[in-house]
C-alpha atoms as a PDB file:
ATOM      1  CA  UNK A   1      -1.108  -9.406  -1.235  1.00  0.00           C
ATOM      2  CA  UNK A   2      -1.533  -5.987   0.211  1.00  0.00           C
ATOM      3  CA  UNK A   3      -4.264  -3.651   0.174  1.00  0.00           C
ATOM      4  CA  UNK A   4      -3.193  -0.248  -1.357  1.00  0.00           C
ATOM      5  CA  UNK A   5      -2.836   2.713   1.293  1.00  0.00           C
ATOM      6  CA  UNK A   6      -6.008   5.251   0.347  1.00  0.00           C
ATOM      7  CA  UNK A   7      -4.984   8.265  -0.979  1.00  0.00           C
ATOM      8  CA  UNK A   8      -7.033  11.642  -1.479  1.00  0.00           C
ATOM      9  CA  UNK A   9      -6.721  14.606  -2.319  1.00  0.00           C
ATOM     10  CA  UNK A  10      -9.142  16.440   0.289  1.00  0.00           C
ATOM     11  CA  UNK A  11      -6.597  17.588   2.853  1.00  0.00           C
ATOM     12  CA  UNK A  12      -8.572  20.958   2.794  1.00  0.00           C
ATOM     13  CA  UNK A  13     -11.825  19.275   3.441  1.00  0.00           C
ATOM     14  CA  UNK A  14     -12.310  18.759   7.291  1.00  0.00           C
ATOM     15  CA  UNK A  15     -11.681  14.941   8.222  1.00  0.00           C
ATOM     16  CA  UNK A  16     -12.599  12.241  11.174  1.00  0.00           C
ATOM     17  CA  UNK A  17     -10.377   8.920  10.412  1.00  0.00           C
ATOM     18  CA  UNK A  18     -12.199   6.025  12.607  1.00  0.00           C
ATOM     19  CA  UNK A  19     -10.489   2.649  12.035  1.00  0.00           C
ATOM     20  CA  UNK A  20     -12.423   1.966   9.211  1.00  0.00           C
ATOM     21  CA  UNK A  21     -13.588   5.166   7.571  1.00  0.00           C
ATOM     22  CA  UNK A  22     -12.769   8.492   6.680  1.00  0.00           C
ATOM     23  CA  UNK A  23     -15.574  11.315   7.391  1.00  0.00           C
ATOM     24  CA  UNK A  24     -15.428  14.618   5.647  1.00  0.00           C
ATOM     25  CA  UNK A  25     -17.383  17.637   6.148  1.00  0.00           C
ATOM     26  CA  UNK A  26     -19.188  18.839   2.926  1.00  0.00           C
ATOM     27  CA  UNK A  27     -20.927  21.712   4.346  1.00  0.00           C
ATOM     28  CA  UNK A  28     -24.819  20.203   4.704  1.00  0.00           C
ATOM     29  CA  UNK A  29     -23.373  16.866   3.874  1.00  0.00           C
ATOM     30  CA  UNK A  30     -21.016  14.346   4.924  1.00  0.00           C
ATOM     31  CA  UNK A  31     -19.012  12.286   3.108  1.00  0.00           C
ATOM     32  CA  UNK A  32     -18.300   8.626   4.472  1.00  0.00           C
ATOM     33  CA  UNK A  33     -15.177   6.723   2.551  1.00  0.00           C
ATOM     34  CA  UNK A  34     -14.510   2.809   3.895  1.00  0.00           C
ATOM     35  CA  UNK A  35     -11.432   2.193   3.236  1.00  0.00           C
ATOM     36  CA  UNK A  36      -9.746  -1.180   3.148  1.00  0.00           C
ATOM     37  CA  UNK A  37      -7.829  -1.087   6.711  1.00  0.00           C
ATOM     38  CA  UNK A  38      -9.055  -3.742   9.132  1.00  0.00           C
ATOM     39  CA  UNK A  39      -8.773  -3.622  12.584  1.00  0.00           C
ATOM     40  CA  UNK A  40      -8.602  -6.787  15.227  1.00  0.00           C
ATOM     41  CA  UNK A  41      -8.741  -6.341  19.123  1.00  0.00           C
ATOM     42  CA  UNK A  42      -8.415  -2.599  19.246  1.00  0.00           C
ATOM     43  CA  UNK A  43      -5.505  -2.353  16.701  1.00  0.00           C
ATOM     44  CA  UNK A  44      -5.681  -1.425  13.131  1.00  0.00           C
ATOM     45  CA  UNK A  45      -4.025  -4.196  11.410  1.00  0.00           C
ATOM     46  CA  UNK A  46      -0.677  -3.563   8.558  1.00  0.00           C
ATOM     47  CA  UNK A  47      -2.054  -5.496   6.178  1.00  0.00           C
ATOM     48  CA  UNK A  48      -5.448  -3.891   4.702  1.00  0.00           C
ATOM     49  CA  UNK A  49      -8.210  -6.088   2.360  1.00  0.00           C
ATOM     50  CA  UNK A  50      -8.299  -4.990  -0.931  1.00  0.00           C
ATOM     51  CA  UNK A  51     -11.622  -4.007  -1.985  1.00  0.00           C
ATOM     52  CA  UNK A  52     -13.365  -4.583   1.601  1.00  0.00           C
ATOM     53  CA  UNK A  53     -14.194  -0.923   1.736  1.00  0.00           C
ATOM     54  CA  UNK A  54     -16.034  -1.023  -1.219  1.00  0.00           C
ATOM     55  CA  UNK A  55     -17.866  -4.488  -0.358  1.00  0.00           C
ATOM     56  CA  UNK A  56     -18.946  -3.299   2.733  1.00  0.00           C
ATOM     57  CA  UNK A  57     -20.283   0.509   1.361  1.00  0.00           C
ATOM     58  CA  UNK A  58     -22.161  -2.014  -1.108  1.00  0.00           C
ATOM     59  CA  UNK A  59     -23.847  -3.836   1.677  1.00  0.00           C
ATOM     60  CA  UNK A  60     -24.735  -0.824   3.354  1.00  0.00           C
ATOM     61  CA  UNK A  61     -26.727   0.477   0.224  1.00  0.00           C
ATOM     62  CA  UNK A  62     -28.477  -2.826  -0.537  1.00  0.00           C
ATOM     63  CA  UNK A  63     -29.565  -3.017   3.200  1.00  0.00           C
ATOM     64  CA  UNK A  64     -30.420   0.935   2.895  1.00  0.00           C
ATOM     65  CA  UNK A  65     -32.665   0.339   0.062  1.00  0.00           C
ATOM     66  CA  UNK A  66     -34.651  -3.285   0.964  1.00  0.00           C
ATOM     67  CA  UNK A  67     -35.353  -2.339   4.666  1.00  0.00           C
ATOM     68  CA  UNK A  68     -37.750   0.026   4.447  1.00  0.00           C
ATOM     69  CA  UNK A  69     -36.447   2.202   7.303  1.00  0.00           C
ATOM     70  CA  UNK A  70     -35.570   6.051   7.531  1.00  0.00           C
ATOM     71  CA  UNK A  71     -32.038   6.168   6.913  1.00  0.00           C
ATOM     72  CA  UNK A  72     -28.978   8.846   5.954  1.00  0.00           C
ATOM     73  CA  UNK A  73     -27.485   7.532   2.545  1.00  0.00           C
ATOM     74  CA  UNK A  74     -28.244  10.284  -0.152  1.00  0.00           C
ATOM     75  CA  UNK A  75     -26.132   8.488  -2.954  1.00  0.00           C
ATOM     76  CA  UNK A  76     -23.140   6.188  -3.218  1.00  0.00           C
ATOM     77  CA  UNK A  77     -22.006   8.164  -6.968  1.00  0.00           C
ATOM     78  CA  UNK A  78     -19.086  10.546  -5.729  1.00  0.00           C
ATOM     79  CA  UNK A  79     -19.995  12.663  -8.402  1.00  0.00           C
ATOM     80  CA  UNK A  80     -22.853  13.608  -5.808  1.00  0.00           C
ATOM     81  CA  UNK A  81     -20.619  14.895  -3.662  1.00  0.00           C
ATOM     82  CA  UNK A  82     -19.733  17.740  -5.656  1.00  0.00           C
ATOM     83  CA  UNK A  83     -16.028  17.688  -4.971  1.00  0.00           C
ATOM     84  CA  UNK A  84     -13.771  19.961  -6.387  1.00  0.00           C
ATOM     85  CA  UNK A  85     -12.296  19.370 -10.301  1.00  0.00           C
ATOM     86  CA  UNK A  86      -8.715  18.914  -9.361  1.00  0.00           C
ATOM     87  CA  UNK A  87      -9.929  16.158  -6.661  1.00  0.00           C
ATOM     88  CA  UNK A  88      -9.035  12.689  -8.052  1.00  0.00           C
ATOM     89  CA  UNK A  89     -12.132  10.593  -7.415  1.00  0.00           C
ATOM     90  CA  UNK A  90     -10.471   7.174  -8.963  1.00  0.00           C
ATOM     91  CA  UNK A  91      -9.827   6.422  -5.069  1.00  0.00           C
ATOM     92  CA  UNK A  92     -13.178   6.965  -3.906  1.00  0.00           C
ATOM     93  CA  UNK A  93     -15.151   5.462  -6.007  1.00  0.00           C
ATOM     94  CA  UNK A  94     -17.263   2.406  -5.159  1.00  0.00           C
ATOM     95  CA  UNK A  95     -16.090   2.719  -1.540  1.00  0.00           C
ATOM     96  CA  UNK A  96     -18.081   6.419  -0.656  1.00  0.00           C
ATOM     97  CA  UNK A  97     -21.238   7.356   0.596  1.00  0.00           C
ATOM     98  CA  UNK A  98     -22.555  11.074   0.100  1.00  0.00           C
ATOM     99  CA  UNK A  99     -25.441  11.283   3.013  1.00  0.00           C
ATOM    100  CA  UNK A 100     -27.365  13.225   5.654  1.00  0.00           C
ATOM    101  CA  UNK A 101     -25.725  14.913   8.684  1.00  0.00           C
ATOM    102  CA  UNK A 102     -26.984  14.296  11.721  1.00  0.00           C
ATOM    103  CA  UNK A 103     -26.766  14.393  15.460  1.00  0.00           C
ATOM    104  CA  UNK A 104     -25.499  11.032  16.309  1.00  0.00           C
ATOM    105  CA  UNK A 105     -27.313   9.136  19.149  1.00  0.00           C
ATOM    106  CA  UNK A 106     -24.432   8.219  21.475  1.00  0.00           C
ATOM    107  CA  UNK A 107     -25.694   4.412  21.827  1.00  0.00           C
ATOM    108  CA  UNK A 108     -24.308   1.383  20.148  1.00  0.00           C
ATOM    109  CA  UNK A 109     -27.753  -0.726  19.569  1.00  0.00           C
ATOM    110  CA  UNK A 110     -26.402  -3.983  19.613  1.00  0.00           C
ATOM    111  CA  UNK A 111     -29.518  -6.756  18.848  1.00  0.00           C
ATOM    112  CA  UNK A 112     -28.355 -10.212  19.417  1.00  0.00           C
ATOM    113  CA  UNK A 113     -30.762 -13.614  17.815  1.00  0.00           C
ATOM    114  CA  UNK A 114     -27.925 -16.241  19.211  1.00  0.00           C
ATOM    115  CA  UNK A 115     -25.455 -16.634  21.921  1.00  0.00           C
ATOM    116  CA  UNK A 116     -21.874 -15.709  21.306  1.00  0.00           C
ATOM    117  CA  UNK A 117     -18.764 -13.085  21.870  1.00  0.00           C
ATOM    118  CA  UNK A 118     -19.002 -10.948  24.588  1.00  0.00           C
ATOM    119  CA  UNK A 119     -22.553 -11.906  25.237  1.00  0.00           C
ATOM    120  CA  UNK A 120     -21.373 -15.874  25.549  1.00  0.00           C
ATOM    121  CA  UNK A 121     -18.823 -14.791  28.192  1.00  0.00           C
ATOM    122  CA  UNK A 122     -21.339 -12.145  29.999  1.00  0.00           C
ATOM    123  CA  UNK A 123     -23.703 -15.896  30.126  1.00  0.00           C
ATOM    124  CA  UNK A 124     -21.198 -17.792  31.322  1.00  0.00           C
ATOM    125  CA  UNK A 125     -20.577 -15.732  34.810  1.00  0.00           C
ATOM    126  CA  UNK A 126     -24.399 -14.394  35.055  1.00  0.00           C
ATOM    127  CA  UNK A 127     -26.825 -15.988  32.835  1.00  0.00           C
ATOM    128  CA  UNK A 128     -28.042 -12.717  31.594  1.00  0.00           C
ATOM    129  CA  UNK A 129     -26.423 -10.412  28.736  1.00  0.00           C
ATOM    130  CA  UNK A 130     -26.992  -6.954  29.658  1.00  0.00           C
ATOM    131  CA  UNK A 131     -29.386  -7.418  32.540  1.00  0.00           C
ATOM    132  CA  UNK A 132     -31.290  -9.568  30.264  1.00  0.00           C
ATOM    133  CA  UNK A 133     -32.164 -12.848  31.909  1.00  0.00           C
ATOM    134  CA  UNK A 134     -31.858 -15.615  29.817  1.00  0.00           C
ATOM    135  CA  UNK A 135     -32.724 -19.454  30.152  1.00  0.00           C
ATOM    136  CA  UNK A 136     -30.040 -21.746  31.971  1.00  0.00           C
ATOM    137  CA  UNK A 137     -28.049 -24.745  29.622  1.00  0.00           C
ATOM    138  CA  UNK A 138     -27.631 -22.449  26.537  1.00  0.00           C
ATOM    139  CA  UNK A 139     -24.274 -23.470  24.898  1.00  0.00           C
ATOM    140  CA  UNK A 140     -22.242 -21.140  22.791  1.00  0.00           C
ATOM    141  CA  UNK A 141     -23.725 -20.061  19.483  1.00  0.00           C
ATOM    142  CA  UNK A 142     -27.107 -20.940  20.748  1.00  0.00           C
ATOM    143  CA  UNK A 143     -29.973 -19.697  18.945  1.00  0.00           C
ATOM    144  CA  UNK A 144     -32.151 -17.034  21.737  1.00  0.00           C
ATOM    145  CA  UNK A 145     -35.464 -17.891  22.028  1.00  0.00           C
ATOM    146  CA  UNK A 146     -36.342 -14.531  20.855  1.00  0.00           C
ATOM    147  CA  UNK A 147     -33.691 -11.636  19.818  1.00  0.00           C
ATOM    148  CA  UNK A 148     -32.255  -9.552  22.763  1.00  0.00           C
ATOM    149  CA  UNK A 149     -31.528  -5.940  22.510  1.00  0.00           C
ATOM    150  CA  UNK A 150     -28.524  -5.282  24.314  1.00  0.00           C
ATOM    151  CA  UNK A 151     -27.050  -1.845  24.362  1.00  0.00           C
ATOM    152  CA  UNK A 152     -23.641  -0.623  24.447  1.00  0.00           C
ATOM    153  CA  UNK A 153     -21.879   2.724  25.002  1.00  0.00           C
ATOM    154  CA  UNK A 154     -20.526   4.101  21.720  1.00  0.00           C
ATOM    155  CA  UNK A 155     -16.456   4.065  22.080  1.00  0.00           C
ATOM    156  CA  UNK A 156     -13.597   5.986  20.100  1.00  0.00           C
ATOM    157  CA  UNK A 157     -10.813   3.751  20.495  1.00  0.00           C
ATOM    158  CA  UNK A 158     -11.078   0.644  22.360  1.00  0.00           C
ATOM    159  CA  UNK A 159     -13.469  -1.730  23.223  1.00  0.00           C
ATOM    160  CA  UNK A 160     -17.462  -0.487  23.361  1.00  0.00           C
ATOM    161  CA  UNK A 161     -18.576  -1.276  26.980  1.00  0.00           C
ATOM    162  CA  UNK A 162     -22.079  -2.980  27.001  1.00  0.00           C
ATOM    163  CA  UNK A 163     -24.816  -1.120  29.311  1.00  0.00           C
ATOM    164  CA  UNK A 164     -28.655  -2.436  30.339  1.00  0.00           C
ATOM    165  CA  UNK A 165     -31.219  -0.590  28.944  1.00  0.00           C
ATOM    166  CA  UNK A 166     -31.916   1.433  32.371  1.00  0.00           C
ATOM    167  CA  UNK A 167     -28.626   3.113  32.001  1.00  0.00           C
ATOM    168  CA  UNK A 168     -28.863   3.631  28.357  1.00  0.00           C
ATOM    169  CA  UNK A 169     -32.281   5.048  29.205  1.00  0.00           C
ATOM    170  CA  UNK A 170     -30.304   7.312  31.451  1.00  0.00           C
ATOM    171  CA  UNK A 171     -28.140   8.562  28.950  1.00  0.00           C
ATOM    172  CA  UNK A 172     -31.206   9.076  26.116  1.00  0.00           C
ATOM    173  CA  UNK A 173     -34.834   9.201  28.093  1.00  0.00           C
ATOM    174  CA  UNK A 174     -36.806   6.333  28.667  1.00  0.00           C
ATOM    175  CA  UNK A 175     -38.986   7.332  25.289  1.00  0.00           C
ATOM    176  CA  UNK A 176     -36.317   7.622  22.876  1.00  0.00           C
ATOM    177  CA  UNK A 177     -34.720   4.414  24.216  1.00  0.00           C
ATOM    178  CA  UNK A 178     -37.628   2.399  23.819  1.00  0.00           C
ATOM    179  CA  UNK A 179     -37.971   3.791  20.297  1.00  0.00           C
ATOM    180  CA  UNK A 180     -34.365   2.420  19.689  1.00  0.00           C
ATOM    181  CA  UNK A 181     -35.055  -0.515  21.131  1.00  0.00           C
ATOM    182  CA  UNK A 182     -38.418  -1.422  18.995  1.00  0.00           C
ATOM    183  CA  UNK A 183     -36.652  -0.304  15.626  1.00  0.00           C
ATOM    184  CA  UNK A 184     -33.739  -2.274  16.288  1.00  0.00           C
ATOM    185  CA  UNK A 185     -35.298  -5.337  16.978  1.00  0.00           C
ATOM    186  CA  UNK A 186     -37.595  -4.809  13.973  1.00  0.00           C
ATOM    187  CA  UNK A 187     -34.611  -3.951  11.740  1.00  0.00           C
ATOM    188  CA  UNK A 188     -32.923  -6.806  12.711  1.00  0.00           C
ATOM    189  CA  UNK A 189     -35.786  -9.262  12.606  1.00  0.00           C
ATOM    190  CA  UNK A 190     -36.571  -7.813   8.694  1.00  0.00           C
ATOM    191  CA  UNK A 191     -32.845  -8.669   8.213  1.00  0.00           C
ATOM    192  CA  UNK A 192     -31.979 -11.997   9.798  1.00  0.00           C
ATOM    193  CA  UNK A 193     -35.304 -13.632   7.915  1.00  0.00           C
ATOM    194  CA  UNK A 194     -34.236 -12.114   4.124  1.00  0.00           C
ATOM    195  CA  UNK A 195     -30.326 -13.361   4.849  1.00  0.00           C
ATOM    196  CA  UNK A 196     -31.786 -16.663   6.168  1.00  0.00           C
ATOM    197  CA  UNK A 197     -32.989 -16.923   2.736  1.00  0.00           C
ATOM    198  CA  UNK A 198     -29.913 -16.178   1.524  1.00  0.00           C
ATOM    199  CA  UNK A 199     -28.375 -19.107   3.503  1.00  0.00           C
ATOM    200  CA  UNK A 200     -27.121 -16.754   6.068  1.00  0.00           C
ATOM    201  CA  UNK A 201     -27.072 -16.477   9.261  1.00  0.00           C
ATOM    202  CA  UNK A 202     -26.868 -12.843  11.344  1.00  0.00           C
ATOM    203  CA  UNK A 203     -26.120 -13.904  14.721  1.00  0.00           C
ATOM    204  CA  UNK A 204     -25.633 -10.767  16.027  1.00  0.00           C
ATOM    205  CA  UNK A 205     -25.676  -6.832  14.921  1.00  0.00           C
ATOM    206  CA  UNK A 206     -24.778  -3.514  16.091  1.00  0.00           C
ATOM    207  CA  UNK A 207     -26.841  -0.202  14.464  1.00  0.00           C
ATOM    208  CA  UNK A 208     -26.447   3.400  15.064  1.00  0.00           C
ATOM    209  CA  UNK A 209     -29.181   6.207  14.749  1.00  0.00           C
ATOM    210  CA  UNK A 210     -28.789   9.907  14.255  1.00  0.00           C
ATOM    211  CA  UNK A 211     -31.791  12.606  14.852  1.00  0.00           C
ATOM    212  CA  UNK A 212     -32.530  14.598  11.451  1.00  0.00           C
ATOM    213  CA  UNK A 213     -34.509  16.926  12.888  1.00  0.00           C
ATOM    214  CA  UNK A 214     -37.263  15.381  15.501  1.00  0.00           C
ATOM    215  CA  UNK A 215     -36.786  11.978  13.294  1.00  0.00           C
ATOM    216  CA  UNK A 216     -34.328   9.072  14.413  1.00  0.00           C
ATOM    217  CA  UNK A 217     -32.878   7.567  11.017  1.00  0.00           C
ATOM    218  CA  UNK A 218     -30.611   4.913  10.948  1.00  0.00           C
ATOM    219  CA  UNK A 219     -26.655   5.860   9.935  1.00  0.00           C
ATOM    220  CA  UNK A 220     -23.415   4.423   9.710  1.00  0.00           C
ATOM    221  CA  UNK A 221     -23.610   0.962   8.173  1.00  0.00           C
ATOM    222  CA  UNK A 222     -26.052  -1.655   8.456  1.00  0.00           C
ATOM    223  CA  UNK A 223     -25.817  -5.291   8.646  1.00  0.00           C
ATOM    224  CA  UNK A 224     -22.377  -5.522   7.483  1.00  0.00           C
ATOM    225  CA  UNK A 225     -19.786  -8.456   7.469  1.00  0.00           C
ATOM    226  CA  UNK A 226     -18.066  -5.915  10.429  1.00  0.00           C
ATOM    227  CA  UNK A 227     -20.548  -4.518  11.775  1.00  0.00           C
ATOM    228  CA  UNK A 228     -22.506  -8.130  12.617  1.00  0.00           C
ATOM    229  CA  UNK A 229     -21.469 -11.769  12.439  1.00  0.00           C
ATOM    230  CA  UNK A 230     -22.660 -13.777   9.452  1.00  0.00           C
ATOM    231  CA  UNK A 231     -22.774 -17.510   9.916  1.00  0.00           C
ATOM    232  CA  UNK A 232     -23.009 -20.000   6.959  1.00  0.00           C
ATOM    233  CA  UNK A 233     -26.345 -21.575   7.608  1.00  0.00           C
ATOM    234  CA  UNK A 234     -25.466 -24.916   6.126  1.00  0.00           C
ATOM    235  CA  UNK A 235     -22.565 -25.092   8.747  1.00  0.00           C
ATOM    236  CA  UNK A 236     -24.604 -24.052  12.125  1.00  0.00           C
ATOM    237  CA  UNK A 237     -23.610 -26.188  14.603  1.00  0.00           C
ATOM    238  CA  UNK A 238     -24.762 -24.848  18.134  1.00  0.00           C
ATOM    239  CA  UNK A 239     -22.061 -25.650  20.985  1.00  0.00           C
ATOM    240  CA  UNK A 240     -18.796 -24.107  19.953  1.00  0.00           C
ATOM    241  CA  UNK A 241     -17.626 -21.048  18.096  1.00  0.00           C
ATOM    242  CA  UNK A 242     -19.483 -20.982  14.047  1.00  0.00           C
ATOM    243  CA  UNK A 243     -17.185 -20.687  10.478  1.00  0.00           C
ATOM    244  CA  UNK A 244     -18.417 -16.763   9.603  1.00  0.00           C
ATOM    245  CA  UNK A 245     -18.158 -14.847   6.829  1.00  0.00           C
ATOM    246  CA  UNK A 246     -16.626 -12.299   8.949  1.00  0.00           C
ATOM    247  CA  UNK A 247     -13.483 -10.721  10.294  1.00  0.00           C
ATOM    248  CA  UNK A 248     -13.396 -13.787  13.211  1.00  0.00           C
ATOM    249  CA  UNK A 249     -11.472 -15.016  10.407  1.00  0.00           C
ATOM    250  CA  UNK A 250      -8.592 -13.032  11.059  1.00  0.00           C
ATOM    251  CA  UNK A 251      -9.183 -13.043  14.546  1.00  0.00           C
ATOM    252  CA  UNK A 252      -9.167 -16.557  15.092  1.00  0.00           C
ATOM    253  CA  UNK A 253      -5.655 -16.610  12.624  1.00  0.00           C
ATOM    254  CA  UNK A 254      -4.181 -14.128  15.329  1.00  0.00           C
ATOM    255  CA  UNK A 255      -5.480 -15.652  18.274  1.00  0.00           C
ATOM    256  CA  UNK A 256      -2.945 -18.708  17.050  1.00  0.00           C
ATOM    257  CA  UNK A 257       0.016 -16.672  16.689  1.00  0.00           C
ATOM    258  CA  UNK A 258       2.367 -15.235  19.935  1.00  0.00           C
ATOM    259  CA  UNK A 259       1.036 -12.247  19.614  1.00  0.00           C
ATOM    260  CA  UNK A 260       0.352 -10.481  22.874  1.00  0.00           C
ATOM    261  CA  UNK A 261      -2.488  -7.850  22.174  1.00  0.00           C
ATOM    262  CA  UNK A 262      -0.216  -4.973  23.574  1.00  0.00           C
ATOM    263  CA  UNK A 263       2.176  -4.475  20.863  1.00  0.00           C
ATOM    264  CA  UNK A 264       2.025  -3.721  17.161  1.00  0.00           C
ATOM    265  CA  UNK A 265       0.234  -6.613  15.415  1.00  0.00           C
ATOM    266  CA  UNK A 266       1.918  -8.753  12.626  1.00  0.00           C
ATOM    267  CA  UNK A 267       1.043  -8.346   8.869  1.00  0.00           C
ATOM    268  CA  UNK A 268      -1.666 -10.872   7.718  1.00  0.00           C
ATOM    269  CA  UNK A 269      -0.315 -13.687   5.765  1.00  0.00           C
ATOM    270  CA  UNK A 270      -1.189 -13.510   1.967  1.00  0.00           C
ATOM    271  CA  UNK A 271      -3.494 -16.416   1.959  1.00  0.00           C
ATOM    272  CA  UNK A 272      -5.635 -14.976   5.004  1.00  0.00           C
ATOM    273  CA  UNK A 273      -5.803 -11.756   3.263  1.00  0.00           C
ATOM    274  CA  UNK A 274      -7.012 -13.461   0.353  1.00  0.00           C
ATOM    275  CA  UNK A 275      -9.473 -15.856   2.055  1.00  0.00           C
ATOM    276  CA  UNK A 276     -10.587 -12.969   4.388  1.00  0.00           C
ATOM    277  CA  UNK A 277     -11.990 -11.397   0.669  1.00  0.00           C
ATOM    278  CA  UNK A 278     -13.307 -13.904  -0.795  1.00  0.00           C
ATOM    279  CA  UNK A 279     -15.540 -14.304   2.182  1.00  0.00           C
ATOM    280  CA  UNK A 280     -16.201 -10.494   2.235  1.00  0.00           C
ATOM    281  CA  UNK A 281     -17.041 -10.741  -1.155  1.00  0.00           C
ATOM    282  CA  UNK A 282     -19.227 -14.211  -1.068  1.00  0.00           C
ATOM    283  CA  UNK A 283     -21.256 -12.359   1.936  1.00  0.00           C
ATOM    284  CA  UNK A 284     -22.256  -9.759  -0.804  1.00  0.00           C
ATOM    285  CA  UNK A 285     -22.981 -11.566  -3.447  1.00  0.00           C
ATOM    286  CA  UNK A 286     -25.146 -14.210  -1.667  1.00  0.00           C
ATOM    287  CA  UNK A 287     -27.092 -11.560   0.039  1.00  0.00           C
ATOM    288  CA  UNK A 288     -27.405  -9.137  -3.341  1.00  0.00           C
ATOM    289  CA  UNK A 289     -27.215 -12.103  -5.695  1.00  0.00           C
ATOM    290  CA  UNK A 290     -25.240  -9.534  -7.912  1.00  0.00           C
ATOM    291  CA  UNK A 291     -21.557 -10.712  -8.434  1.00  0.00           C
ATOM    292  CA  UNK A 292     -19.408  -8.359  -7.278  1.00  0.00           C
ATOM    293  CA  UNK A 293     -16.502  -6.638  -9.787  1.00  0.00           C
ATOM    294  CA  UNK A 294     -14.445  -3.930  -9.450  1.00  0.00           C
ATOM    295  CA  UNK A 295     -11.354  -2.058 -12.149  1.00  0.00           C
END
């Protein structure tokens, strides 16, 4: 099972491809299409997941809409857009977000409620995650005793390298960085107690903010299978790595393969493409409660 190679018909429009999404420039707007490549330890993986673009550009919006915060989605209907009539907008539908430009703060605002990734192995060596000092004996997957904000520098290709707040504070001002740190921890916090409900589990998250104006509003995507981890909360078990509804899943299925990280990465197996859906898709629908369907 393969995902089908996005097609379009906006060569004239201006694009940015990131390993996930396609930006074009619409004049006063952008327009932000997920498509349904996934990417694993700096590579963009062969095999895509069908419909993962649109799952995730459907998270986005229900977070958008129930969080109460400032934020850059105008409209997920590409009819918004206001493309041109021979454009075919089959493609794009479902998967597209019509919003706000803005000037992008160049911070990753990573927010962490429990021990694990690179802020397990940054424990390990320091007991701290970012220069923030945390108690001794945690074991992976811990639960924090309150959620850390741990900030990263924002990366084009490659790994995002994580910072303390004094040096993001360098890059933004000491005023605008504690702003980013109070909203993040307040958007997460909003966010980890609805999913809780939900019988999930956000371990971790990473948000990005944009200035419209004098106003910082929230972009990108937010609280996303990719974009966060997303533990079953009937399966926590503290001490080892968590089953997620996640891409760890793939991760985990190369991490068991001779791959080496350096050269091109092997196509996904059918059945993890399929199971990586399904768990895209069950991350959706338990947090919406909307079953998701797509033609």
């Amino acid at each position: 099972m393969r995902a089908p190679v996005l097609e379009t018909n906006l060569a004239n429009l201006p694009v940015r491809r990131g390993k996930v999404r396609d930006i074009y420039d619409l004049g006063d707007r952008l327009l932000l299409v997920a498509s349904d490549r996934i990417s694993a330890f700096d590579w963009i993986l062969p095999s895509g997941i069908p419909d993962k673009g649109r799952v995730l550009t459907q998270i986005s919006a229900f977070w958008f809409g129930r969080l109460g915060e400032p934020h850059h989605l105008l409209s997920t209907d590409i009819a918004v857009a206001g493309l041109p009539p021979e454009v075919d907008t089959a493609p794009l539908a479902g998967r597209s977000m019509v919003v706000r430009k803005t000037s992008v703060v160049p911070i990753e605002c990573v927010v962490r409620g429990y021990l694990s990734g690179s802020g397990w192995k940054e424990y390990q060596k320091t007991q701290s995650v970012c220069g923030v000092t945390l108690p001794a004996g945690l074991r992976e997957s811990d639960q924090l005793p309150e959620p850390i904000f741990t900030p990263a520098t924002k990366a084009e290709s490659g790994h995002d390298i994580n910072i303390t707040f004094d040096q993001m504070a360098d890059v933004v001002g000491r005023n605008v960085a504690d702003e980013l740190r109070r909203r993040s921890l307040a958007v997460y916090g909003r966010g980890a107690a609805y999913a809780r409900t939900k019988g999930i589990i956000i371990a971790d998250t990473k948000f990005e903010w944009g200035w419209l104006g004098e106003d910082l509003i929230l972009i990108d995507e937010v609280l996303t299978p990719d974009s966060s981890r997303f533990w079953p909360a009937d399966a926590y078990l503290p001490g080892g790595a968590q089953a997620s509804f996640d891409k760890q899943f793939v991760r985990d299925w190369l991490e068991a393969t001779t791959w080496d990280k350096n050269s091109p990465p092997p196509q996904l197996p059918d059945e993890i493409v399929v199971r990586t859906r399904d768990k895209y898709i069950e991350a959706y629908e338990r947090l919406t409660g909307a079953t998701f369907s797509w033609k």
